[in-house]
Protein backbone atom coordinates (compact mmCIF):
# COMPACT_ATOMS: atom_id res chain seq x y z
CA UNK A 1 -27.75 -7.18 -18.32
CA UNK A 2 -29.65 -10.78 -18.42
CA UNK A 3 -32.14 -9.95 -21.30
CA UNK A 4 -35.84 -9.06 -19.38
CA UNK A 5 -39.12 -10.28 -21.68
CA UNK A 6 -42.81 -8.74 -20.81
CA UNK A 7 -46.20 -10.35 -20.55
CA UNK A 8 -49.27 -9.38 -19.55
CA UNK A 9 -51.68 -11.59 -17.61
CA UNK A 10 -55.61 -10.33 -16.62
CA UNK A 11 -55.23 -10.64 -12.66
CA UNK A 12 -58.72 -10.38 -10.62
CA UNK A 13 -59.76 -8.69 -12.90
CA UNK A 14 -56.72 -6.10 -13.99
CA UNK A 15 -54.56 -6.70 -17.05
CA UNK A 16 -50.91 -6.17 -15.34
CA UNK A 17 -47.42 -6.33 -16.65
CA UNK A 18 -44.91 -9.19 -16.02
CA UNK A 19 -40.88 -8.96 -15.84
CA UNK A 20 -39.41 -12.42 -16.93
CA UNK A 21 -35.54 -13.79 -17.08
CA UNK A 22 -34.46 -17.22 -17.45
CA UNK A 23 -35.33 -20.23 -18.84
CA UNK A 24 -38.82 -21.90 -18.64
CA UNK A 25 -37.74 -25.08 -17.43
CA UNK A 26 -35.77 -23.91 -14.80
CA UNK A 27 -36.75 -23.36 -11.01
CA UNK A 28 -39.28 -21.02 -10.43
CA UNK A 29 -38.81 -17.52 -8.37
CA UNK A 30 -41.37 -14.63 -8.17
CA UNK A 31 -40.15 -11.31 -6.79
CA UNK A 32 -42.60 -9.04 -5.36
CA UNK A 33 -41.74 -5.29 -5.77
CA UNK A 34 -42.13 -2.81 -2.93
CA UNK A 35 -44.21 0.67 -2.97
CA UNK A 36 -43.79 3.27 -5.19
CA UNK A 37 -41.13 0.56 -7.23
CA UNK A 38 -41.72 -1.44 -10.30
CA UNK A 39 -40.64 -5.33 -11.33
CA UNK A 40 -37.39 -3.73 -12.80
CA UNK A 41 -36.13 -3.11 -9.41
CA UNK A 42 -34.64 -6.30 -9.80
CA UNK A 43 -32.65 -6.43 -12.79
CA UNK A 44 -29.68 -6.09 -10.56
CA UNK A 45 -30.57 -8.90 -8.47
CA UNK A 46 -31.29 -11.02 -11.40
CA UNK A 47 -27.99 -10.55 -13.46
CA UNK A 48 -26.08 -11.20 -10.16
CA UNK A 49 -27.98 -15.07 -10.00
CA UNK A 50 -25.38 -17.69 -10.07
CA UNK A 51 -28.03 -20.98 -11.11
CA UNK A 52 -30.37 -21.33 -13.51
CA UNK A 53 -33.38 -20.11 -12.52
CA UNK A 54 -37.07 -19.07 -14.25
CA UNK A 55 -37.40 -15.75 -12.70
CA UNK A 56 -40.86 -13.76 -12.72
CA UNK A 57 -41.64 -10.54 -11.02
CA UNK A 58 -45.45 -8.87 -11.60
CA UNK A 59 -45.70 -4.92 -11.43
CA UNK A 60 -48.58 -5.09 -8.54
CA UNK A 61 -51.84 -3.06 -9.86
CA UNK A 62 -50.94 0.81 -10.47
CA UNK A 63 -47.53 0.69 -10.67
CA UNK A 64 -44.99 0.05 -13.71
CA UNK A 65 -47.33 -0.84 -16.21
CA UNK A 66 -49.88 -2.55 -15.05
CA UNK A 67 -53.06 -1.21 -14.78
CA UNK A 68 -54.60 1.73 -12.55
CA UNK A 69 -57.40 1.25 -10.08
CA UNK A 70 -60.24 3.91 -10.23
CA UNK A 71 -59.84 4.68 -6.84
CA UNK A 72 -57.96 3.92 -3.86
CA UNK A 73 -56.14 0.90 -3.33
CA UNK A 74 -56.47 -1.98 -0.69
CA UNK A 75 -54.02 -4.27 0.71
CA UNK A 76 -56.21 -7.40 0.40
CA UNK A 77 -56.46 -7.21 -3.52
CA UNK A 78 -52.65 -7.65 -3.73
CA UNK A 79 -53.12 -10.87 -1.92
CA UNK A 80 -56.13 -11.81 -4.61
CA UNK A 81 -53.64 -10.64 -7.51
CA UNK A 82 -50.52 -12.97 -6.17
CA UNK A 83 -52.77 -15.84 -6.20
CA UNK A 84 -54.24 -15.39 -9.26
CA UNK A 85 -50.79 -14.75 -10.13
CA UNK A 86 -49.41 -18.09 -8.73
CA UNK A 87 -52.02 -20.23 -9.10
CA UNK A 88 -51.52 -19.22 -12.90
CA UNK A 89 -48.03 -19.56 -12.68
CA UNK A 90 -47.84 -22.53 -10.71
CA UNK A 91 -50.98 -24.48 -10.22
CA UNK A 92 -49.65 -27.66 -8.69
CA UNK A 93 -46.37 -26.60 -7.20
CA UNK A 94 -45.72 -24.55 -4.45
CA UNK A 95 -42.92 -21.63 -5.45
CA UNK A 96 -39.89 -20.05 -4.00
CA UNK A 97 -41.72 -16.08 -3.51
CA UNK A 98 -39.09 -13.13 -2.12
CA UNK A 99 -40.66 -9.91 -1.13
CA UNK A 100 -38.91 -6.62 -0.72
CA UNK A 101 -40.84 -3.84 1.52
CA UNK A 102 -44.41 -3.53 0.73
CA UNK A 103 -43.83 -7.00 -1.83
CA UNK A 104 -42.53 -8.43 1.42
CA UNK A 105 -45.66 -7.85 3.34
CA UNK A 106 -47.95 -9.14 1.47
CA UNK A 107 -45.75 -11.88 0.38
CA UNK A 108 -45.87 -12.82 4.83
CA UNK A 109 -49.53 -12.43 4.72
CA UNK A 110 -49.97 -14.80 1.78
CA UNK A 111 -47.93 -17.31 3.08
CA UNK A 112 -49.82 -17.49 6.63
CA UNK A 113 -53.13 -17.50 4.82
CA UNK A 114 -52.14 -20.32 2.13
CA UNK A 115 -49.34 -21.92 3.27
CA UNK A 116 -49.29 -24.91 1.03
CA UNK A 117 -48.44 -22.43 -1.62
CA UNK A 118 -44.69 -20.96 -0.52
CA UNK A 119 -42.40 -23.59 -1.14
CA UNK A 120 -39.60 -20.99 0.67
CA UNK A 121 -39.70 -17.36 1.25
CA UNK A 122 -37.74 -14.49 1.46
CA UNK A 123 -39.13 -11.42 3.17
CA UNK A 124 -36.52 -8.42 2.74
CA UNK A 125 -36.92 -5.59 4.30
CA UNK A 126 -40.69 -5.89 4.97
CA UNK A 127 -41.88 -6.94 8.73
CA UNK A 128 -44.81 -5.36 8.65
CA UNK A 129 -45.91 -1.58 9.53
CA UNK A 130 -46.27 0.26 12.78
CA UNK A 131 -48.51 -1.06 15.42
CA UNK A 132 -52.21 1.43 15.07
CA UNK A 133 -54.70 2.09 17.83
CA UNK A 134 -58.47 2.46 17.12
CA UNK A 135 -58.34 5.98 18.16
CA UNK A 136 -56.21 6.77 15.00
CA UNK A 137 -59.44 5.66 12.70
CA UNK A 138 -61.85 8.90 13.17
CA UNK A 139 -58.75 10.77 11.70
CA UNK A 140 -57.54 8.42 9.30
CA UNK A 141 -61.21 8.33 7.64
CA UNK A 142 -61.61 12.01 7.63
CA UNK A 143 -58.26 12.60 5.68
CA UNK A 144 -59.23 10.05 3.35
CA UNK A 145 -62.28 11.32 2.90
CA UNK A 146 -60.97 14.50 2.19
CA UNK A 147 -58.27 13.11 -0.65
CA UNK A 148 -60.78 11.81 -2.43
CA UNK A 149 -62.53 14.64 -3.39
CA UNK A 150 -59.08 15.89 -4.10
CA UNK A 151 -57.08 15.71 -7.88
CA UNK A 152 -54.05 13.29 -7.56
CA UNK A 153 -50.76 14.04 -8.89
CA UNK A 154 -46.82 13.69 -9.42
CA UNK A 155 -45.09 17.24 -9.95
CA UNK A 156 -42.91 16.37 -13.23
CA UNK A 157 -39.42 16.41 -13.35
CA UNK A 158 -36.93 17.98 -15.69
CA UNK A 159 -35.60 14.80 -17.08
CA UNK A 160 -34.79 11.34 -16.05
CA UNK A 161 -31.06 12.87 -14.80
CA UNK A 162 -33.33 14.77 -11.87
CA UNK A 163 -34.94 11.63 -11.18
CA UNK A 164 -31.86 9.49 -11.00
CA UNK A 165 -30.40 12.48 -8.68
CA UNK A 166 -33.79 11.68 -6.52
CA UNK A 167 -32.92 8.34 -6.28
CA UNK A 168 -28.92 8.66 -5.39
CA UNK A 169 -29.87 11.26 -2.60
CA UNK A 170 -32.13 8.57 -1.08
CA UNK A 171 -30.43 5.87 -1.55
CA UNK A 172 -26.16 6.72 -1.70
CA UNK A 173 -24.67 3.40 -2.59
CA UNK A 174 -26.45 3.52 -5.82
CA UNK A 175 -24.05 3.86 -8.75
CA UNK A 176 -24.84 6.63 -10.86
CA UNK A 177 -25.42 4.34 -14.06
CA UNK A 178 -27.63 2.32 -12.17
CA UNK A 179 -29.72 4.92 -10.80
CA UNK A 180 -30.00 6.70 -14.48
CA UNK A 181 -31.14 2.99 -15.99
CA UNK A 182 -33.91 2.71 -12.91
CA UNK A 183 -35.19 6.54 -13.47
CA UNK A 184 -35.91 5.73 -17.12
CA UNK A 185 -37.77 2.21 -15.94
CA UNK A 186 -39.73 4.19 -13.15
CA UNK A 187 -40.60 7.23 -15.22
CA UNK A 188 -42.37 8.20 -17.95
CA UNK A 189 -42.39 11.07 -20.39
CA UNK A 190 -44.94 13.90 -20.54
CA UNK A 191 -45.26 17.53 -21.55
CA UNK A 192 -42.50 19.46 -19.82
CA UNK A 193 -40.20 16.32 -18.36
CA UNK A 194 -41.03 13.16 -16.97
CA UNK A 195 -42.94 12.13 -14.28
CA UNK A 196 -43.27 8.60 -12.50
CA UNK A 197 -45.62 5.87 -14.11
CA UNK A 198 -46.98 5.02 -10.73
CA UNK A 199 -50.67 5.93 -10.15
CA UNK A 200 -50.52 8.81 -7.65
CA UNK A 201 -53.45 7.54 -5.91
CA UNK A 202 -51.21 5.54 -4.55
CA UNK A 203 -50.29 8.75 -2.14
CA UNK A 204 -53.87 8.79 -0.77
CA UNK A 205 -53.78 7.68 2.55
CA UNK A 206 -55.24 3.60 3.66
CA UNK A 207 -58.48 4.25 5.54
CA UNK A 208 -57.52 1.46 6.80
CA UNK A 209 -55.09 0.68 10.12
CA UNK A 210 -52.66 -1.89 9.86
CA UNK A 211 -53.40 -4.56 12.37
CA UNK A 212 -49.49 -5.50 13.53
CA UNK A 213 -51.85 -8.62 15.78
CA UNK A 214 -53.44 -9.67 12.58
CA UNK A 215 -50.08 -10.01 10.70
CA UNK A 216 -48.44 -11.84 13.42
CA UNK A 217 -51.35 -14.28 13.25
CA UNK A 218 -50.87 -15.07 9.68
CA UNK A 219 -46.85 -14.65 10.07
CA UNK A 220 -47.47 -17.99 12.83
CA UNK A 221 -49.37 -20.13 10.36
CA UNK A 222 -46.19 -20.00 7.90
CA UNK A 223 -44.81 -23.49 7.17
CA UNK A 224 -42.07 -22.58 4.77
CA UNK A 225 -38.29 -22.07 5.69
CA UNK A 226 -38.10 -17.81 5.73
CA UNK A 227 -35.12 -15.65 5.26
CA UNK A 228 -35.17 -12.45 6.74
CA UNK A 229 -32.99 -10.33 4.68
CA UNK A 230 -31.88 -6.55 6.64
CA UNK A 231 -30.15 -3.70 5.27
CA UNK A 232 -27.25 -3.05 7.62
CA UNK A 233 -28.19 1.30 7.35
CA UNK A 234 -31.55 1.37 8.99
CA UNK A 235 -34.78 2.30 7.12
CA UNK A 236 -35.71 6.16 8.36
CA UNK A 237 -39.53 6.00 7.08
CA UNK A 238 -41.71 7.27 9.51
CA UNK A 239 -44.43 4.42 8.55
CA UNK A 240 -41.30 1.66 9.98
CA UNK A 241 -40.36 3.88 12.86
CA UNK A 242 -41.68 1.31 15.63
CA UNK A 243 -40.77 -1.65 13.76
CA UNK A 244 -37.30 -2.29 15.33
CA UNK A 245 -38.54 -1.92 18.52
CA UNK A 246 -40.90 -4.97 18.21
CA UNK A 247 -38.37 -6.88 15.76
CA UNK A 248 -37.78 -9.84 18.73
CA UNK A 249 -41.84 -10.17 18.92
CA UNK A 250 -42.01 -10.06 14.66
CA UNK A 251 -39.33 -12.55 14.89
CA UNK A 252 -41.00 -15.30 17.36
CA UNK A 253 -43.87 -15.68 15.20
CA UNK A 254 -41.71 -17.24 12.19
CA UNK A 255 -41.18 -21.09 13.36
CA UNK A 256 -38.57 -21.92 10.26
CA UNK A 257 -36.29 -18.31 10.35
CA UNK A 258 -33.23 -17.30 9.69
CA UNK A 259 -32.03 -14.15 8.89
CA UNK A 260 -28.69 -12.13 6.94
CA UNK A 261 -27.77 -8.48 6.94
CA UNK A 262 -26.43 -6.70 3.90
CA UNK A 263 -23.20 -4.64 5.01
CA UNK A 264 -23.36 -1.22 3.58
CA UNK A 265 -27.15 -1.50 1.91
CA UNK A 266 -29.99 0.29 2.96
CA UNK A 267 -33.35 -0.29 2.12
CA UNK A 268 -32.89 -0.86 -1.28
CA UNK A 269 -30.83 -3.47 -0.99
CA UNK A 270 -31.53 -4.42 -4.63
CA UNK A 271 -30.14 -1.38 -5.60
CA UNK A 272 -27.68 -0.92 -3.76
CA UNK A 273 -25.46 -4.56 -3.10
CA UNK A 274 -27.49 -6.66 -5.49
CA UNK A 275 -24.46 -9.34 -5.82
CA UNK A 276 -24.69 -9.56 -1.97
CA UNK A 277 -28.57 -9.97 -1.74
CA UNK A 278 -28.47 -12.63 -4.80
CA UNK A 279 -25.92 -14.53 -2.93
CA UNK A 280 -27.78 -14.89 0.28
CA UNK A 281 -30.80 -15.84 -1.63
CA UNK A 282 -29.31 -18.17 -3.69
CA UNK A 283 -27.45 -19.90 -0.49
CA UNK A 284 -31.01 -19.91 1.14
CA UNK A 285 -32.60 -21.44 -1.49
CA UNK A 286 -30.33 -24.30 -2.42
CA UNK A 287 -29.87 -25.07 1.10
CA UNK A 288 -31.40 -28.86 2.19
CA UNK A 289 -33.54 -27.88 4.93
């Protein structure tokens, strides 16, 4: 595996945990991990990278280990934390940012709202949510309401083999040795087995809706080339159910786009064809545009 050093950086306001590879003087890349994931998702990725590149990728606030909110989480601070996080990184230079799933949305959002930061991007598997109504918010409040009154928890698991087994029935293109290495990465150990190191307020419910006319507003402003990157096996999450049925109206919103499709992957492409996904990357950012 290319050797992975940690850092830790005070983000508005939160001390999280970076995931470096590469050389400082090389090009820079930030990776954005998805929900319920950690920066080490990409290890894969990384050691399948044919160029020299400086490679950083944050765990967002309450996952890996970076730390916990005291209460529920809210889409806009990720946007605060990646620019803290580039403007830190980066101060004069606009960056090459990929995304995967939740990572990807909010690297789209970013992008539309501060353009002159995303030198190129790569949103995979992350085009946004499923279009909400207003009539969904009386219900959505009340069951928030309701969870936070409520104690938050993982059930633990025997051992990290249960949690790699997790992982290979969701995901079955993973290789067993990958999926035990990511268990251990994702997991942690307490009294009785392990149990993930992801805040499980993360499980609370946004109050929130997700404004699909809002994203597409900031998804028009974009000025950097964007690669769409698509596992070929659909995504079956019932947040995503809707998405493919809008993809054509996602699409027209992105003025520089292209796109790829990972044969055999699913929504971890990462995981699951990492050579493939670094390839396409790579191609897409060397290419003269």
């Amino acid at each position: 595996m290319t050797p992975a050093s940690s850092q830790y950086l005070t983000l508005n306001q939160r001390r999280c945990h970076l995931r470096r590879w590469g050389d400082d003087n090389a090009p820079l890349l930030v990776l954005l991990h998805g929900w319920m994931d950690s920066s080490a998702t990409f290890q894969f990725m990384v050691d399948a990278l044919q160029g020299e590149w400086r490679v950083i990728a944050p765990d967002w606030r309450g996952f890996g280990d970076s730390q916990w909110n005291d209460g529920s989480y809210y889409f806009p601070d990720y946007l605060a934390d990646l620019d803290d996080l580039l403007r830190q990184l980066s101060p004069d230079q606009p960056v090459n940012l990929l995304g995967h799933s939740m990572g990807s949305m909010i690297a789209g959002i970013y992008a539309g709202v501060c353009p002159q930061r995303v030198a190129k991007l790569v949103l995979a598997e992350g085009f946004g949510l499923n279009p909400t109504r207003p009539t969904e918010a009386p219900g959505r409040y009340g069951r928030w309401l309701r969870e936070t009154s409520q104690a938050m928890g993982f059930e633990p698991l025997a051992d990290a083999e249960q949690a790699a087994g997790k992982l290979i029935a969701r995901n079955p293109e993973l290789t067993p040795e990958r999926a035990r290495w990511l268990a251990a990465e994702l997991t942690r150990p307490v009294d009785g087995g392990v149990v993930y190191r992801a805040d499980p307020r993360h499980k609370m419910v946004n109050p929130v809706l997700y404004r699909l006319e809002e994203a597409m507003a900031c998804w028009r402003r974009i000025t950097a080339p964007v690669l769409w990157l698509l596992g070929e096996q659909p995504f079956g999450h019932p947040v995503v159910s809707d998405v493919m049925a809008t993809l054509d109206q996602r699409r027209a919103c992105f003025a520089r786009l292209s796109e790829a499709t990972i044969a055999g992957a699913g929504h971890m492409l990462q995981w699951e064809k990492p050579e493939q996904m670094a390839a396409e990357v790579e191609r897409f950012l060397l290419r003269q545009d």
